[in-house]
Protein backbone atom coordinates (compact mmCIF):
# COMPACT_ATOMS: atom_id res chain seq x y z
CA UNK A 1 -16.91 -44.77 -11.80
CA UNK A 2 -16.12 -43.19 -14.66
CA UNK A 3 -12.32 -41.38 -15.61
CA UNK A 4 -12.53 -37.69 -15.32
CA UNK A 5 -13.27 -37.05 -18.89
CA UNK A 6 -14.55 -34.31 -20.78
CA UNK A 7 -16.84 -34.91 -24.55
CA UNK A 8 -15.19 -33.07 -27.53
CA UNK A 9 -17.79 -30.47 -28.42
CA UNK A 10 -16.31 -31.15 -32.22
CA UNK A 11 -17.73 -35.12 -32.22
CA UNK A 12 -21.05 -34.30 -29.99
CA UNK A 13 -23.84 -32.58 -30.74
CA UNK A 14 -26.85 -31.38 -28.33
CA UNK A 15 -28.63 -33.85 -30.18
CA UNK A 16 -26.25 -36.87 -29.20
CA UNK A 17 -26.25 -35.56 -25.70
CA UNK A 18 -29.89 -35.51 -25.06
CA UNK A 19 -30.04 -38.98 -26.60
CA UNK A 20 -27.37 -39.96 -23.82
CA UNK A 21 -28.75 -38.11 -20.99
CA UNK A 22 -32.58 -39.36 -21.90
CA UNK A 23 -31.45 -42.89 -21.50
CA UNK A 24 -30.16 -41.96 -17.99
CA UNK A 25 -29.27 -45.19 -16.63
CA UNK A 26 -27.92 -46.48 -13.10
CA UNK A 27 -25.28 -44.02 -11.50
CA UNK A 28 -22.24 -43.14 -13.49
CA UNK A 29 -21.15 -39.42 -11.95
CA UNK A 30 -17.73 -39.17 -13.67
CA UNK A 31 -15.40 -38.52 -10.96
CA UNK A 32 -12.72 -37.67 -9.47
CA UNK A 33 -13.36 -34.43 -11.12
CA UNK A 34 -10.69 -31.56 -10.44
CA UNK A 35 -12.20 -28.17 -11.15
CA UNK A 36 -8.88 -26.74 -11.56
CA UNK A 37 -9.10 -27.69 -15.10
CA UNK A 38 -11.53 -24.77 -15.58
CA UNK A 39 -8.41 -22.02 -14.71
CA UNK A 40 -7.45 -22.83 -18.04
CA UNK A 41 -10.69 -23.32 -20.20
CA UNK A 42 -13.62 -21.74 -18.15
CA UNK A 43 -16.70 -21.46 -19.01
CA UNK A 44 -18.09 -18.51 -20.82
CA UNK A 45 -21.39 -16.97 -21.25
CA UNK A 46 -22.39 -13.58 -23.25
CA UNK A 47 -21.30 -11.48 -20.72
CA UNK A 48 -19.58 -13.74 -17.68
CA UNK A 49 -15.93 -15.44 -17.04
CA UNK A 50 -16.52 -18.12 -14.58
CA UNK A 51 -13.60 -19.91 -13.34
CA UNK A 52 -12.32 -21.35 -10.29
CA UNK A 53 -12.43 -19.31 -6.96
CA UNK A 54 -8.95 -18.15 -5.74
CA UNK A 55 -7.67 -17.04 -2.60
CA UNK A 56 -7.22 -13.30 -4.19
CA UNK A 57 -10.38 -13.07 -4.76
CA UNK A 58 -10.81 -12.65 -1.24
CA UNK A 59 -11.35 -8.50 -1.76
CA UNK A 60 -14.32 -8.87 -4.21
CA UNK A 61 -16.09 -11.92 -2.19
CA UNK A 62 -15.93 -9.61 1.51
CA UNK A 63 -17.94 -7.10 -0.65
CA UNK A 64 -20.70 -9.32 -0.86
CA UNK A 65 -20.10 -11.82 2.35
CA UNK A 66 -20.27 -8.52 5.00
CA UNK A 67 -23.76 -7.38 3.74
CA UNK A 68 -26.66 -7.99 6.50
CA UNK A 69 -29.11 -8.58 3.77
CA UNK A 70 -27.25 -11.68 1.87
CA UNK A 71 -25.88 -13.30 5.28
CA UNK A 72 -30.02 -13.37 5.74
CA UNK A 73 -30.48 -16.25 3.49
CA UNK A 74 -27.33 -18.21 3.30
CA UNK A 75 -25.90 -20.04 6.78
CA UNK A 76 -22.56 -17.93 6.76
CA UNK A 77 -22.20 -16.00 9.67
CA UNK A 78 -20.93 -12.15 9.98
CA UNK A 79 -16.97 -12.30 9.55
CA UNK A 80 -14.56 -9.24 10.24
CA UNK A 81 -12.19 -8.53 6.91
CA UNK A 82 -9.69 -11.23 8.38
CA UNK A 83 -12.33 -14.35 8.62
CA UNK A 84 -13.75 -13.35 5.94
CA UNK A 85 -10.41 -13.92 3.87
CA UNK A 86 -9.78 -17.09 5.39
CA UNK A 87 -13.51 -18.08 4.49
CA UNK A 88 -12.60 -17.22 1.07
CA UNK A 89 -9.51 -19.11 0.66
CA UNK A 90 -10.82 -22.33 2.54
CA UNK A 91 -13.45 -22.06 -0.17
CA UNK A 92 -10.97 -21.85 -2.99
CA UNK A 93 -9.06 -24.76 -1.79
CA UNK A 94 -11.63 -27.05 -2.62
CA UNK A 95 -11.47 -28.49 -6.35
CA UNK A 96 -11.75 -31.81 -5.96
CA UNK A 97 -15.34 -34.13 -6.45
CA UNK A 98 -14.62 -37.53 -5.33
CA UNK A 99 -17.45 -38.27 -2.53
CA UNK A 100 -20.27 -37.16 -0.55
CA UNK A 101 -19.82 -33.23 0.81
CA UNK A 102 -16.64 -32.67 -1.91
CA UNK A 103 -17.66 -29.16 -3.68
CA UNK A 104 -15.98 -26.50 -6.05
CA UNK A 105 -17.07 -22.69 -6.19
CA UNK A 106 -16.48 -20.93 -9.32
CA UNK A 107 -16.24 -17.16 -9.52
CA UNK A 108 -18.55 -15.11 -11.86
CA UNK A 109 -16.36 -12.49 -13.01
CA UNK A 110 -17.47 -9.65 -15.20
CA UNK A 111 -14.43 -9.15 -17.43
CA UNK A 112 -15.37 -4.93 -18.19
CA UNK A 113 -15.50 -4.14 -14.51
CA UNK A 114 -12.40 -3.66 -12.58
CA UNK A 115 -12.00 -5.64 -9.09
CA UNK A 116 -12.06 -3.48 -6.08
CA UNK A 117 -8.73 -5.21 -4.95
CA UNK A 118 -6.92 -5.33 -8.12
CA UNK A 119 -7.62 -2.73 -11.39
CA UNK A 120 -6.27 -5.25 -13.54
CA UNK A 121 -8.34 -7.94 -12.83
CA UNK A 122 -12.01 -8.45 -13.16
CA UNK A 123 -14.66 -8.14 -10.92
CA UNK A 124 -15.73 -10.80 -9.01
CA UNK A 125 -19.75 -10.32 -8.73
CA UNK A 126 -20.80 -13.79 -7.15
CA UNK A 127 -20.09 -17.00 -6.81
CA UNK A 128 -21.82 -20.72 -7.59
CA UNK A 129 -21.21 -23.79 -5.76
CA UNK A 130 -21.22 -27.55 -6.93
CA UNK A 131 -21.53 -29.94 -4.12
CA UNK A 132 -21.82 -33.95 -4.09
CA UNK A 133 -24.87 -34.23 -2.17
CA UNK A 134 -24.91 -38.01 -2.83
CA UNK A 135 -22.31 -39.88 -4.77
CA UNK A 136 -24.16 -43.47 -4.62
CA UNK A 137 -27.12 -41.84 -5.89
CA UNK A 138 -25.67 -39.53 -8.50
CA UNK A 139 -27.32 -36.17 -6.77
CA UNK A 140 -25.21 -32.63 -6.94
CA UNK A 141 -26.65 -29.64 -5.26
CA UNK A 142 -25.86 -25.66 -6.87
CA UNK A 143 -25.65 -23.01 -4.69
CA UNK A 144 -25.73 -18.95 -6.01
CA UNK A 145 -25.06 -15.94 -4.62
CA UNK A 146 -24.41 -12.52 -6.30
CA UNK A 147 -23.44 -8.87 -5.28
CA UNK A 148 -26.58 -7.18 -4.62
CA UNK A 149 -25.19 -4.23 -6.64
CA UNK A 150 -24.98 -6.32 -9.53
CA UNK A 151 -28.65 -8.13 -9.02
CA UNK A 152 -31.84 -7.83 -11.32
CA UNK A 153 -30.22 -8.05 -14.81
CA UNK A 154 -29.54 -11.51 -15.36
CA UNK A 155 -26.23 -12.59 -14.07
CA UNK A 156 -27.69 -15.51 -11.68
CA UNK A 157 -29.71 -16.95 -14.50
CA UNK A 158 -26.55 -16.70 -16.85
CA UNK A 159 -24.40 -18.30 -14.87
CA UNK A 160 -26.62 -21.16 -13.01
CA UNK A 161 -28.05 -21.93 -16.38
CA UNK A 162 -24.27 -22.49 -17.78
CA UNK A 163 -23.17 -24.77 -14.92
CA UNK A 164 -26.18 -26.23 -15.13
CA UNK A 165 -25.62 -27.56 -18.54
CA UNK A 166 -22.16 -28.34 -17.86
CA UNK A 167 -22.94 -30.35 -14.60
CA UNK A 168 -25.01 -32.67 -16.51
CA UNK A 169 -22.97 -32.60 -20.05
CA UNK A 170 -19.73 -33.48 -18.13
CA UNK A 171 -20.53 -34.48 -14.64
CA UNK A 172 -23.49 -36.65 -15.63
CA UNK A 173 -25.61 -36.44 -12.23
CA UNK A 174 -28.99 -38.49 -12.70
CA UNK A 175 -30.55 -35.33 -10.58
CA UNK A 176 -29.45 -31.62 -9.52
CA UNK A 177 -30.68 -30.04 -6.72
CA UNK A 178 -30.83 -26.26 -4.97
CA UNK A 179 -32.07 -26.25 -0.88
CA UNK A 180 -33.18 -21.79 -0.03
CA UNK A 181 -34.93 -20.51 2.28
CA UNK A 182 -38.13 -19.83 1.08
CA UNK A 183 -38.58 -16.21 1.58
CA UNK A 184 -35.90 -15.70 -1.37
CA UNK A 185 -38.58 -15.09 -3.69
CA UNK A 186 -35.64 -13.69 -6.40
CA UNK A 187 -33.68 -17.70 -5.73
CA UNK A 188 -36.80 -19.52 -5.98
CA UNK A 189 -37.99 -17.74 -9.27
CA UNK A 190 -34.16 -18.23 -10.63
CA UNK A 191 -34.83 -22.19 -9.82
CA UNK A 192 -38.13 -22.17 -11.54
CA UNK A 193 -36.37 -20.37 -14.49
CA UNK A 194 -33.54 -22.94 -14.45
CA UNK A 195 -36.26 -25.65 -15.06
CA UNK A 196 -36.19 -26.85 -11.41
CA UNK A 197 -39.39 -28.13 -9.92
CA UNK A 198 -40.40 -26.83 -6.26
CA UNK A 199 -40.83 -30.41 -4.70
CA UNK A 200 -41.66 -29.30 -1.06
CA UNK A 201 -40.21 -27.23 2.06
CA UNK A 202 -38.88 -28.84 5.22
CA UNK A 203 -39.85 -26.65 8.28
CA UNK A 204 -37.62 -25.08 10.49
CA UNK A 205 -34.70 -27.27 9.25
CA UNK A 206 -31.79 -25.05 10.20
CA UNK A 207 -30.77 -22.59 12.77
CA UNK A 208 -29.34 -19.61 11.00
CA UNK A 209 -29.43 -17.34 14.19
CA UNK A 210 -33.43 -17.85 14.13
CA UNK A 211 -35.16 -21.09 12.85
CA UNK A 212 -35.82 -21.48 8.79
CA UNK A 213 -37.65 -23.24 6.48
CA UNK A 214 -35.74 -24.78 3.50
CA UNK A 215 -37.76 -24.95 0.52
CA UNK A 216 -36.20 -28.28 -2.14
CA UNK A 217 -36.00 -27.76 -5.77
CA UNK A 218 -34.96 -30.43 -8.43
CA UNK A 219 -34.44 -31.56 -12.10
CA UNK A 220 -33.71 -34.66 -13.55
CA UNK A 221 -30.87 -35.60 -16.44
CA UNK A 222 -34.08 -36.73 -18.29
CA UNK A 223 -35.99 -33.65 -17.94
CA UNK A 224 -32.64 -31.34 -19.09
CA UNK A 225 -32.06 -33.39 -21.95
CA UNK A 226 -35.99 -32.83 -23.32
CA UNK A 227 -35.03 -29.13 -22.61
CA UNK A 228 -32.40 -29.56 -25.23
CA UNK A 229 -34.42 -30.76 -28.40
């Protein structure tokens, strides 16, 4: 187990990380990892702030969480304004990776658009997920879901592709991995995009108040790090 360490961009290059991650080697996830570090220096893409999920977000994230047509293909169930804050600050509460089941959710915040609970602050469109799926085995699993108002110009890609890269810069899983439901044609095109490889779909493995197919899609450290040269 590794100390929760992070490379200085200054004395790496993509080079020296491909190198590293194309000579992927037994499992060496470097945890504990506490996501609260990324309040100070989140990530940043061209257009997205993500950062850690907070309990104030809660206003922005029932936007999303109430709509019939996202609760479709993720297993939350319909919450009044009240759950639905709770919901949101159970999810916040989690920073820590240290074992199986230990996640984080960052926040993709658009930093032009005001949030609907605060003018100040910026708007929380979505929200991605990092979850140990296996620690012995060095798996994580990402998990997306944005506003549909805000859907169809890129933000999913952005934002998966930048965790993406820092899952396996920092994190250093052998393997990441995204479980949908197969009739989310728009997730399963954003996995293919993300350099994920459909690998099959287990039938009728969940009850989400009918029966649905989970469709598995995964990429290896190795096959990243080629994606960086």
């Amino acid at each position: 187990m590794h100390e929760n360490a992070t490379p200085d961009p200054a004395t790496t290059t993509p080079l020296d990380r491909a190198a590293a991650a194309a000579a992927d080697g037994p499992p060496a996830l470097r945890f504990p990892y506490d996501a609260t570090a990324l309040t100070e220096t989140p990530i940043s893409t061209e257009r997205l702030v993500l950062r850690p999920l907070e309990a104030s977000d809660a206003p922005d994230v029932f936007e999303y969480q109430r709509i019939p047509e996202v609760l479709r293909y993720i297993p939350w169930p319909e919450r009044d304004r009240g759950e639905g804050y709770e919901a949101t600050a159970r999810r916040a509460a989690a920073r820590v990776l240290a074992g199986d089941g230990d996640y984080f959710v960052l926040a993709m915040t658009l930093p032009d658009t005001p949030s609907v609970g605060d003018d100040d602050g910026p708007r929380v469109i979505g929200d991605i997920m990092v979850r140990v799926s296996s620690f012995a085995n060095a798996r994580l699993e990402l998990g997306w879901i944005v506003h549909p108002d805000f859907q169809g110009r890129g933000y999913a890609y952005e934002a998966a592709a930048a965790v993406r890269d820092f899952a396996f810069d920092r994190l250093e899983p052998h393997r990441l991995e995204a479980y949908l439901d197969p009739r989310n044609t728009a997730s399963a095109a954003l996995c293919e995009r993300l350099g994920m490889r459909h690998e099959g779909t287990m039938l009728e493995e969940a009850y989400n108040d009918e029966w649905q197919d989970s469709a598995v899609y995964g990429m290896l450290r190795r096959d990243w790090a080629a994606s960086l040269t």
